[in-house]
N, C-alpha and C. Protein backbone atom coordinates (compact mmCIF):
# COMPACT_ATOMS: atom_id res chain seq x y z
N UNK A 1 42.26 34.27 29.26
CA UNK A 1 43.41 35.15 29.11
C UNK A 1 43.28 35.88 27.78
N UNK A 2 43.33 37.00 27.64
CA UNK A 2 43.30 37.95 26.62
C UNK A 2 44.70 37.06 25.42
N UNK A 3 44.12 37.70 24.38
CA UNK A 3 45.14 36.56 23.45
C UNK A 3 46.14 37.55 23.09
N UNK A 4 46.69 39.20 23.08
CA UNK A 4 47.75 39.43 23.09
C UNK A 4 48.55 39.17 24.43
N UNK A 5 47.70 39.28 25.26
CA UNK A 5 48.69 38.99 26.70
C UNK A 5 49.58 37.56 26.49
N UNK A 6 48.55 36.57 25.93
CA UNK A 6 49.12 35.28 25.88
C UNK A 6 50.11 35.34 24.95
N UNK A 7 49.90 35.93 23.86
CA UNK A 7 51.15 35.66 22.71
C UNK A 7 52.17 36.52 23.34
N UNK A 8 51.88 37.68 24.24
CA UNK A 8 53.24 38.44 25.06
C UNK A 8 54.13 37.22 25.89
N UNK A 9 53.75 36.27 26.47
CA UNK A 9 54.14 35.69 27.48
C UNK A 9 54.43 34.27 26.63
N UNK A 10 54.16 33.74 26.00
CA UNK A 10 54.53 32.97 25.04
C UNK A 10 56.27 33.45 24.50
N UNK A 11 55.84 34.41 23.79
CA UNK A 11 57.05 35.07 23.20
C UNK A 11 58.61 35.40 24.34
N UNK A 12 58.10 35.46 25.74
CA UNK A 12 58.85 36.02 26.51
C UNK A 12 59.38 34.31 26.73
N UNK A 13 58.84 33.48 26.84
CA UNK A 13 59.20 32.00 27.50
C UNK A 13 60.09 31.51 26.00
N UNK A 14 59.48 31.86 24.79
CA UNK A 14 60.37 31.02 23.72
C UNK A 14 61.95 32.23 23.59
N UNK A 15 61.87 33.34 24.67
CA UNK A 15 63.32 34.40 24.15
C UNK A 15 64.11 33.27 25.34
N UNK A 16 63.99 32.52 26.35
CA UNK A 16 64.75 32.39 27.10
C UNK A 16 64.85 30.81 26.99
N UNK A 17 64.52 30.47 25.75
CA UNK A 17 64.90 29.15 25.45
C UNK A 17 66.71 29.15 25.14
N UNK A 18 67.21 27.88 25.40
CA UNK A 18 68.31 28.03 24.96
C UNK A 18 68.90 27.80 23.30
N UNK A 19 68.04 27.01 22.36
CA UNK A 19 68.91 27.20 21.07
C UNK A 19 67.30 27.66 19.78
N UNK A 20 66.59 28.44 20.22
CA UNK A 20 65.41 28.55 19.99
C UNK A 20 65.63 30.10 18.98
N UNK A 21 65.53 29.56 17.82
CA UNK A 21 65.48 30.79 17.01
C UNK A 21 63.86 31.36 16.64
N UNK A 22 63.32 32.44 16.71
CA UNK A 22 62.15 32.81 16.61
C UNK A 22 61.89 33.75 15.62
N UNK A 23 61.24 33.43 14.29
CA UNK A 23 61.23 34.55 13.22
C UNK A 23 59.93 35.46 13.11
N UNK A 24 60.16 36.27 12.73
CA UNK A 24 59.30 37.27 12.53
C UNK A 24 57.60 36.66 12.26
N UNK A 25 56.77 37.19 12.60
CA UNK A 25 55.29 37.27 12.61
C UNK A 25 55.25 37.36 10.96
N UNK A 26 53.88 37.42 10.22
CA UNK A 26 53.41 37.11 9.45
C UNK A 26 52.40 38.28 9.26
N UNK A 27 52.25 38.86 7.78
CA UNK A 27 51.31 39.58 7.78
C UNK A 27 49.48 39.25 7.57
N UNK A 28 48.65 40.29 8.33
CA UNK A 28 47.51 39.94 8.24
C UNK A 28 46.78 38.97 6.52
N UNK A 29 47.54 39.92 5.30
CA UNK A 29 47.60 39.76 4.47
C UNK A 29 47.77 38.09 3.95
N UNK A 30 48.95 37.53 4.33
CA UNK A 30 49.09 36.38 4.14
C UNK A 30 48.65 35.23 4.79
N UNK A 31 48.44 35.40 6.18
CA UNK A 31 47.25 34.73 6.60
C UNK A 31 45.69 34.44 6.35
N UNK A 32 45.03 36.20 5.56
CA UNK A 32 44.00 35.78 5.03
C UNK A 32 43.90 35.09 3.82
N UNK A 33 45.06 34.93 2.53
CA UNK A 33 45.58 34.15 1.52
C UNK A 33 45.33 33.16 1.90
N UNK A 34 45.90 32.68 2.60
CA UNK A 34 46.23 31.24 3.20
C UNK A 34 44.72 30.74 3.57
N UNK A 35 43.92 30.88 4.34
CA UNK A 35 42.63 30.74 4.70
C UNK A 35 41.84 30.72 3.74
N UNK A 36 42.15 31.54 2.50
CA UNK A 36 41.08 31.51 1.33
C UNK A 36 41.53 30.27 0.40
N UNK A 37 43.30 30.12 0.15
CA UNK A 37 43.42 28.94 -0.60
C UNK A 37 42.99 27.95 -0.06
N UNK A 38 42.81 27.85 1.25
CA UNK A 38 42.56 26.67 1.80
C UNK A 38 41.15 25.94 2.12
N UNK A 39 40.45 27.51 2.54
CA UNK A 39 38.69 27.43 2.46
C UNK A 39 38.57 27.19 4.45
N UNK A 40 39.21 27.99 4.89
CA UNK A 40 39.35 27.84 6.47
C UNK A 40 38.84 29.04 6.73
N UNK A 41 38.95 29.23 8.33
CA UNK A 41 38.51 30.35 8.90
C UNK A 41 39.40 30.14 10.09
N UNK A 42 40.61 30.91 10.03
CA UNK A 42 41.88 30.98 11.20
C UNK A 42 41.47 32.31 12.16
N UNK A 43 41.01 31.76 13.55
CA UNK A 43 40.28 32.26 14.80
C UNK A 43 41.52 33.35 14.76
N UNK A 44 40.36 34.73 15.24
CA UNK A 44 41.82 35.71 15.46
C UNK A 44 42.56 35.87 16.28
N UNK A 45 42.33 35.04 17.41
CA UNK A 45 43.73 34.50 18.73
C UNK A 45 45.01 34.05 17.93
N UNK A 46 44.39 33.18 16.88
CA UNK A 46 45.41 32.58 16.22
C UNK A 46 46.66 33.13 15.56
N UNK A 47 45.12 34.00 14.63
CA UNK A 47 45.70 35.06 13.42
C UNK A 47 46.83 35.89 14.52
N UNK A 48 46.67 36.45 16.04
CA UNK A 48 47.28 37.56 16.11
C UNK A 48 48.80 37.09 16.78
N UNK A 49 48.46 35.62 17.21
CA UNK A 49 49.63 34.94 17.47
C UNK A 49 50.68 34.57 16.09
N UNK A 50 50.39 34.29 14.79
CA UNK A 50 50.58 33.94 14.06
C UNK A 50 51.43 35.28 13.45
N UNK A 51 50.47 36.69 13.54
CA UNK A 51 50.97 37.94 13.65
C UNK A 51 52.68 38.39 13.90
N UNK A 52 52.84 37.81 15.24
CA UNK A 52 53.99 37.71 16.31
C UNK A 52 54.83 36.86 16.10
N UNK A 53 54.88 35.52 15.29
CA UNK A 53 55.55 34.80 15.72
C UNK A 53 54.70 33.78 14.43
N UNK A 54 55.51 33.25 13.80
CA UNK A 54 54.88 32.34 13.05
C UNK A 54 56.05 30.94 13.09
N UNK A 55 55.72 30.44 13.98
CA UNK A 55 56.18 29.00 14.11
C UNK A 55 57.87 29.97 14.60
N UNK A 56 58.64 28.39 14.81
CA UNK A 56 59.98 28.74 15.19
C UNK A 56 60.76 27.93 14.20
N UNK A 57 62.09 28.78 14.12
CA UNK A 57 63.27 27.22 13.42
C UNK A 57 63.32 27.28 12.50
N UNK A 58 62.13 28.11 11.69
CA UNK A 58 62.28 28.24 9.99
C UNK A 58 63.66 28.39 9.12
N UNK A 59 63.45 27.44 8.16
CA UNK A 59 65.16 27.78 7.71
C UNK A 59 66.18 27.64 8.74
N UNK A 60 66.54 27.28 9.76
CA UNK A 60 67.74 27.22 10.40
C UNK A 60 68.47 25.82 9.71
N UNK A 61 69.89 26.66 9.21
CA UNK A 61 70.33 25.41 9.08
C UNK A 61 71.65 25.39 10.24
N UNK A 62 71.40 26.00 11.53
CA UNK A 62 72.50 26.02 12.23
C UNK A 62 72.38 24.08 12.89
N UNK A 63 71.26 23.89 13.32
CA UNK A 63 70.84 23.02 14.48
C UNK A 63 69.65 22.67 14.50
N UNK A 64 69.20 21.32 14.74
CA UNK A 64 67.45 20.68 14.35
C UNK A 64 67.22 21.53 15.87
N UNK A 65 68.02 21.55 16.88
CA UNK A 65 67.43 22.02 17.92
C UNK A 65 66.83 23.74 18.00
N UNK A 66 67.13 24.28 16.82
CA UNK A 66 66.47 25.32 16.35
C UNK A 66 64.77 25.46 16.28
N UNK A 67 64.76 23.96 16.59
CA UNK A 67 63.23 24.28 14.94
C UNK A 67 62.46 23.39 16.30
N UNK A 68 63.07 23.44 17.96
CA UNK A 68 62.36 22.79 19.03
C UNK A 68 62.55 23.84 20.06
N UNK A 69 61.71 23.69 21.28
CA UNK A 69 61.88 24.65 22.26
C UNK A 69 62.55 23.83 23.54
N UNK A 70 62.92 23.83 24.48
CA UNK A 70 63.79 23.06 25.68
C UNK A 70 63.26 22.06 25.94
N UNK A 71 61.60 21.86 25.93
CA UNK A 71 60.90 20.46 25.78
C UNK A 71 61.05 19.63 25.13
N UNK A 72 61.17 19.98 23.59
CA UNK A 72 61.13 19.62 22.44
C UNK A 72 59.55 19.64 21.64
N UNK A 73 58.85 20.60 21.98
CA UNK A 73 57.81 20.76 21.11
C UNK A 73 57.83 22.13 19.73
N UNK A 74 57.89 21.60 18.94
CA UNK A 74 57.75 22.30 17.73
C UNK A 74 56.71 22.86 17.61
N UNK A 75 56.46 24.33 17.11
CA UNK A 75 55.36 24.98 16.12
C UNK A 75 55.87 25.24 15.25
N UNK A 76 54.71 25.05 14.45
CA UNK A 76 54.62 25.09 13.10
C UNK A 76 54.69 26.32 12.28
N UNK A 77 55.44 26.94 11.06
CA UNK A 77 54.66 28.12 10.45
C UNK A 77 53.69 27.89 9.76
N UNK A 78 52.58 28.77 9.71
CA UNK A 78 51.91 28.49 8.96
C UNK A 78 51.68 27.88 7.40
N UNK A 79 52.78 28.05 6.61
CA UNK A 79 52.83 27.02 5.52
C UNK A 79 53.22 25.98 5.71
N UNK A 80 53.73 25.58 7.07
CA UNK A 80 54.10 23.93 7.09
C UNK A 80 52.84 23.10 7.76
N UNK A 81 51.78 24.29 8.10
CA UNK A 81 50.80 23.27 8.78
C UNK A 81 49.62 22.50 7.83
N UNK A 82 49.55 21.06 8.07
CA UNK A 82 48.76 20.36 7.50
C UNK A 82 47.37 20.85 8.02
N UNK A 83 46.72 20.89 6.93
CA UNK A 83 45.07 20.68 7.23
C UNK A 83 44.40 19.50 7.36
N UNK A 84 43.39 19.20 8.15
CA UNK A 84 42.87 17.89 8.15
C UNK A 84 41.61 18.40 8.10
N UNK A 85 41.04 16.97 7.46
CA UNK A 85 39.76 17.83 6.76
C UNK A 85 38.85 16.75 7.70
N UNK A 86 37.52 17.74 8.37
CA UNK A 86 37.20 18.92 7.92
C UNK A 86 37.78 20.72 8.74
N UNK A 87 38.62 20.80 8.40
CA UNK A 87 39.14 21.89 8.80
C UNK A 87 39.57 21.66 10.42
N UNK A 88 40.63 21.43 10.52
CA UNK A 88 41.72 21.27 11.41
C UNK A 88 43.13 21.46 11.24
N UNK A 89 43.84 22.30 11.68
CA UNK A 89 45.33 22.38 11.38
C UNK A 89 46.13 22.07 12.40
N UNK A 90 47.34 21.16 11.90
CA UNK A 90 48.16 20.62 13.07
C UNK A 90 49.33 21.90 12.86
N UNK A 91 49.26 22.41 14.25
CA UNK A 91 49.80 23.63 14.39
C UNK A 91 51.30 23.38 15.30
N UNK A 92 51.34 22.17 16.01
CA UNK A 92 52.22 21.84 16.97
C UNK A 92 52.61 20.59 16.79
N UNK A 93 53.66 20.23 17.61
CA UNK A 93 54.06 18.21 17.57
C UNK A 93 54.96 18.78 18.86
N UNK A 94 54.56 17.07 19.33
CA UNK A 94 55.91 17.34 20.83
C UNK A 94 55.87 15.84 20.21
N UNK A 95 57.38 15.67 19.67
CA UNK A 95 57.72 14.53 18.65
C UNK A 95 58.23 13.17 19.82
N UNK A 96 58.66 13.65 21.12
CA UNK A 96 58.97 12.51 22.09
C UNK A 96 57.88 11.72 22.30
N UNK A 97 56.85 12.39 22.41
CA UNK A 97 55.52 11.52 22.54
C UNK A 97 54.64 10.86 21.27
N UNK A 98 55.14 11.15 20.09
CA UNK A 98 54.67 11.38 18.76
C UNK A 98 53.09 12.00 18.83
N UNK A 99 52.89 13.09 19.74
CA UNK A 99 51.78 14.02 20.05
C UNK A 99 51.45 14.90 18.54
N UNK A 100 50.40 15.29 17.96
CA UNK A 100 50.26 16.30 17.76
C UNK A 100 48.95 17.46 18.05
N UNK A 101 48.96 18.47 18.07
CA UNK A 101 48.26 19.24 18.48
C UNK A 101 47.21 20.09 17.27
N UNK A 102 46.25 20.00 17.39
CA UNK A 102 45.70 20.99 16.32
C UNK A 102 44.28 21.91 16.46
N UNK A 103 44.19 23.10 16.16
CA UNK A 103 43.05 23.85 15.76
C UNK A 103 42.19 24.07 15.21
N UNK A 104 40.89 23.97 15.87
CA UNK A 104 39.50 23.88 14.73
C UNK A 104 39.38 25.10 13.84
N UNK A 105 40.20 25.32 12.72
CA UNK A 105 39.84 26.39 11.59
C UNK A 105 38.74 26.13 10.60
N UNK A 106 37.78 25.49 11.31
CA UNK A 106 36.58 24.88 10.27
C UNK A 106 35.06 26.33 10.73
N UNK A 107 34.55 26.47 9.41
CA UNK A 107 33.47 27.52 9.83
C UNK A 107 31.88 27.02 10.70
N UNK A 108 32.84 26.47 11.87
CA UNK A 108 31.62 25.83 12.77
C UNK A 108 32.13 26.32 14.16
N UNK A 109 30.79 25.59 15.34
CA UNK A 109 30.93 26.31 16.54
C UNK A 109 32.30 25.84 17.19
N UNK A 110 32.81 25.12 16.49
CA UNK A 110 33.95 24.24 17.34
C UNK A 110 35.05 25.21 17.01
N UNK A 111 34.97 26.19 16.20
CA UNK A 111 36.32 27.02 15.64
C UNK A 111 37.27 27.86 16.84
N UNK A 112 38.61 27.54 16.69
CA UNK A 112 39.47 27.69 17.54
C UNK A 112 39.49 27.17 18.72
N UNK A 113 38.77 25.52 18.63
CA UNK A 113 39.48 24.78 20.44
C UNK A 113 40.54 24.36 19.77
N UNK A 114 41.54 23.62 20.63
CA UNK A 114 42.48 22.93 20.09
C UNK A 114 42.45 21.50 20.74
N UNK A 115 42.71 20.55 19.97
CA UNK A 115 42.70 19.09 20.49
C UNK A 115 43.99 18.62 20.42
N UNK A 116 44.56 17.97 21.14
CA UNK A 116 45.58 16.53 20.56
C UNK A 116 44.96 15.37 20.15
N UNK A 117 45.47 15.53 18.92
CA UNK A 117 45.13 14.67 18.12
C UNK A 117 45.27 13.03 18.02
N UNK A 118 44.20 12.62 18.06
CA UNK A 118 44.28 11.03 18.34
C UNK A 118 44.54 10.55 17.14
N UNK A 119 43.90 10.80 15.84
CA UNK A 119 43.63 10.51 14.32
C UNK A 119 43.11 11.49 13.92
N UNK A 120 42.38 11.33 12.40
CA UNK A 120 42.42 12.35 11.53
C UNK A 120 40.81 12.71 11.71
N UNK A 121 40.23 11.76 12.61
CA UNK A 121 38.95 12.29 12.46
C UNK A 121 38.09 12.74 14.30
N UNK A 122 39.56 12.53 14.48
CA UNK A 122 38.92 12.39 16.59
C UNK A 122 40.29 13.22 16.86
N UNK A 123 39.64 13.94 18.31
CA UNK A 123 41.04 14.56 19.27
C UNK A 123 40.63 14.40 20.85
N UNK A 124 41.80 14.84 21.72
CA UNK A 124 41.29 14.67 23.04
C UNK A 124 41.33 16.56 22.80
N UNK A 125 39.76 17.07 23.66
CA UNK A 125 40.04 18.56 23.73
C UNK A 125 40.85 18.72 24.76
N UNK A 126 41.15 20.18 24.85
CA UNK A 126 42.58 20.85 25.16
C UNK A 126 42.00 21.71 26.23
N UNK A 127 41.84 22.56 25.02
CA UNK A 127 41.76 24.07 25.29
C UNK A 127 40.19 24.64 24.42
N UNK A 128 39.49 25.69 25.09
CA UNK A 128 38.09 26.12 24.12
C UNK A 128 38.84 27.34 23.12
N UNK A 129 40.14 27.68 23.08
CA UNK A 129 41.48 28.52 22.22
C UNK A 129 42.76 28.79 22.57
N UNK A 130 42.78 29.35 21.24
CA UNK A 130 44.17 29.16 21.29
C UNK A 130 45.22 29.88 23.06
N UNK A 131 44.86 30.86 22.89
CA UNK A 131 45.13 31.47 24.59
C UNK A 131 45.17 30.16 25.38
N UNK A 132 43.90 29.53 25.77
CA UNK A 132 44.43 28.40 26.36
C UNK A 132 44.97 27.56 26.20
N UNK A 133 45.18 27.20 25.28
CA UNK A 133 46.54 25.70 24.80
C UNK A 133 47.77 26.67 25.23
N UNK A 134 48.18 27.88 24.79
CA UNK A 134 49.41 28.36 25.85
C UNK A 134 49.12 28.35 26.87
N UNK A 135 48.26 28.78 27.74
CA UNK A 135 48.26 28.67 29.13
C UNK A 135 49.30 27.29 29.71
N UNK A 136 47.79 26.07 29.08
CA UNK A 136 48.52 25.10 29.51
C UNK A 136 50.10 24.84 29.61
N UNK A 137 50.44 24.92 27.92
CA UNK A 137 51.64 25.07 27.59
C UNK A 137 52.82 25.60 28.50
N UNK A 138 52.53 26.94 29.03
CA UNK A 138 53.32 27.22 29.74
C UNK A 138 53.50 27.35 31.16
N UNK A 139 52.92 26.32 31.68
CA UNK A 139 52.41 25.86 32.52
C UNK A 139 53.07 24.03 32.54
N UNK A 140 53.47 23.90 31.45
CA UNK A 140 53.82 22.69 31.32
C UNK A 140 52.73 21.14 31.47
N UNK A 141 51.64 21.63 31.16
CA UNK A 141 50.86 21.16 31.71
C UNK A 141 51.03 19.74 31.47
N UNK A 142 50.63 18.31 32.10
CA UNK A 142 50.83 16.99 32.15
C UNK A 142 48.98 17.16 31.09
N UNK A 143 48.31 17.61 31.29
CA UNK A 143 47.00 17.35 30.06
C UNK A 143 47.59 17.84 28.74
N UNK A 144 48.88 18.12 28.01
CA UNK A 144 49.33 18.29 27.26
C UNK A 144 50.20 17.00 26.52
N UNK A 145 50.31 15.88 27.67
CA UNK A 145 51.14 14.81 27.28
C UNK A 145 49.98 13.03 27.43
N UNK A 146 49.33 13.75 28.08
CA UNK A 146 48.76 12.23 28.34
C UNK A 146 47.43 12.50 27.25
N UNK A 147 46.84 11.17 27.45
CA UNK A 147 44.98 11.42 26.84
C UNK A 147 44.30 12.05 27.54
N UNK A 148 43.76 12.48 26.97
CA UNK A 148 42.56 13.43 27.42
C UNK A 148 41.68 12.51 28.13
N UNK A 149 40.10 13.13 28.58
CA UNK A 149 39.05 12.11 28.93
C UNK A 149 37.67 12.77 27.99
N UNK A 150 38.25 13.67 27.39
CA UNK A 150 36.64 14.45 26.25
C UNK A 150 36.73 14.20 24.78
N UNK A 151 36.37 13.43 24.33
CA UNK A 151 36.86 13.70 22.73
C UNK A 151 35.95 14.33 21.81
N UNK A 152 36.69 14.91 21.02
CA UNK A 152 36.32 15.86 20.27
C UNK A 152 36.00 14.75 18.40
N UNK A 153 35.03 14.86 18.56
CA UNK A 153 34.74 14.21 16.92
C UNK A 153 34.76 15.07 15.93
N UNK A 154 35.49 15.25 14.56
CA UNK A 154 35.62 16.14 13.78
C UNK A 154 34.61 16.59 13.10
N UNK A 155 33.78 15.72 12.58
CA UNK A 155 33.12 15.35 11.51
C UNK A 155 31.18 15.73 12.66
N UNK A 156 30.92 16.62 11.98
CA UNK A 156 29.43 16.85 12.93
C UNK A 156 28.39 16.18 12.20
């Protein structure tokens, strides 16, 4: 799936959430900041999703159910996402399952699959990008909640 189509259809599923506040995208600018303080390389599916929409809930102090979507899975903005080294960012959590989700921003061939994360040094893969972890996503997919059967080792 083309990755503006996906962040179109993403965006259209988080407007018809019910207490789901969605803030403004992020400039190219501060995303490449961010990547240089950090020493990453953020895939440009990511970057253009990140563009659109940078996490949800920021600052709301109306309701925690702000800062979740009808599932209850959270994204992250980009300054709240942890890096795991060697270059992985947990970009998501679906906190019922204590799941989290994250992206290979490391300057290797593995850059931009996304795994759920088992630990800090293993994941079950997902998706080969970001486009596809929404797919799944909105799709609801059950390989989004259970273990995987591929794991992804961090460390090459």
């Amino acid at each position: 799936m083309d990755s503006m189509i996906a962040v179109k259809n993403l965006l259209a599923h988080w407007g018809v959430q019910r207490h789901l506040r969605v803030p403004q995208g992020i400039s190219s600018q501060e995303i490449e900041l961010f990547a240089k303080n950090n020493k990453i390389n953020i895939p440009i599916e990511f970057a253009d999703y990140l563009r659109s929409a940078n996490g949800f809930g920021i600052g709301s102090t109306e309701s925690s159910l702000a800062s979740s979507d009808d599932e209850g899975f959270e994204f992250y903005a980009l300054s709240k996402q942890k890096i795991i080294d060697p270059g992985y960012s947990i970009f998501c959590s679906w906190p019922y399952g204590f799941i989290e989700y994250a992206i290979c921003v490391a300057n290797s061939k593995k850059n931009g699959i996304v795994v759920q994360l088992i630990d800090n040094d293993r994941g079950y893969f997902l998706a080969k990008d970001f486009p596809g972890f929404i797919s799944l996503y909105l799709e609801n997919s059950a390989r989004l909640y259970g273990p995987g059967t591929e794991v992804v080792v961090f460390k090459e």
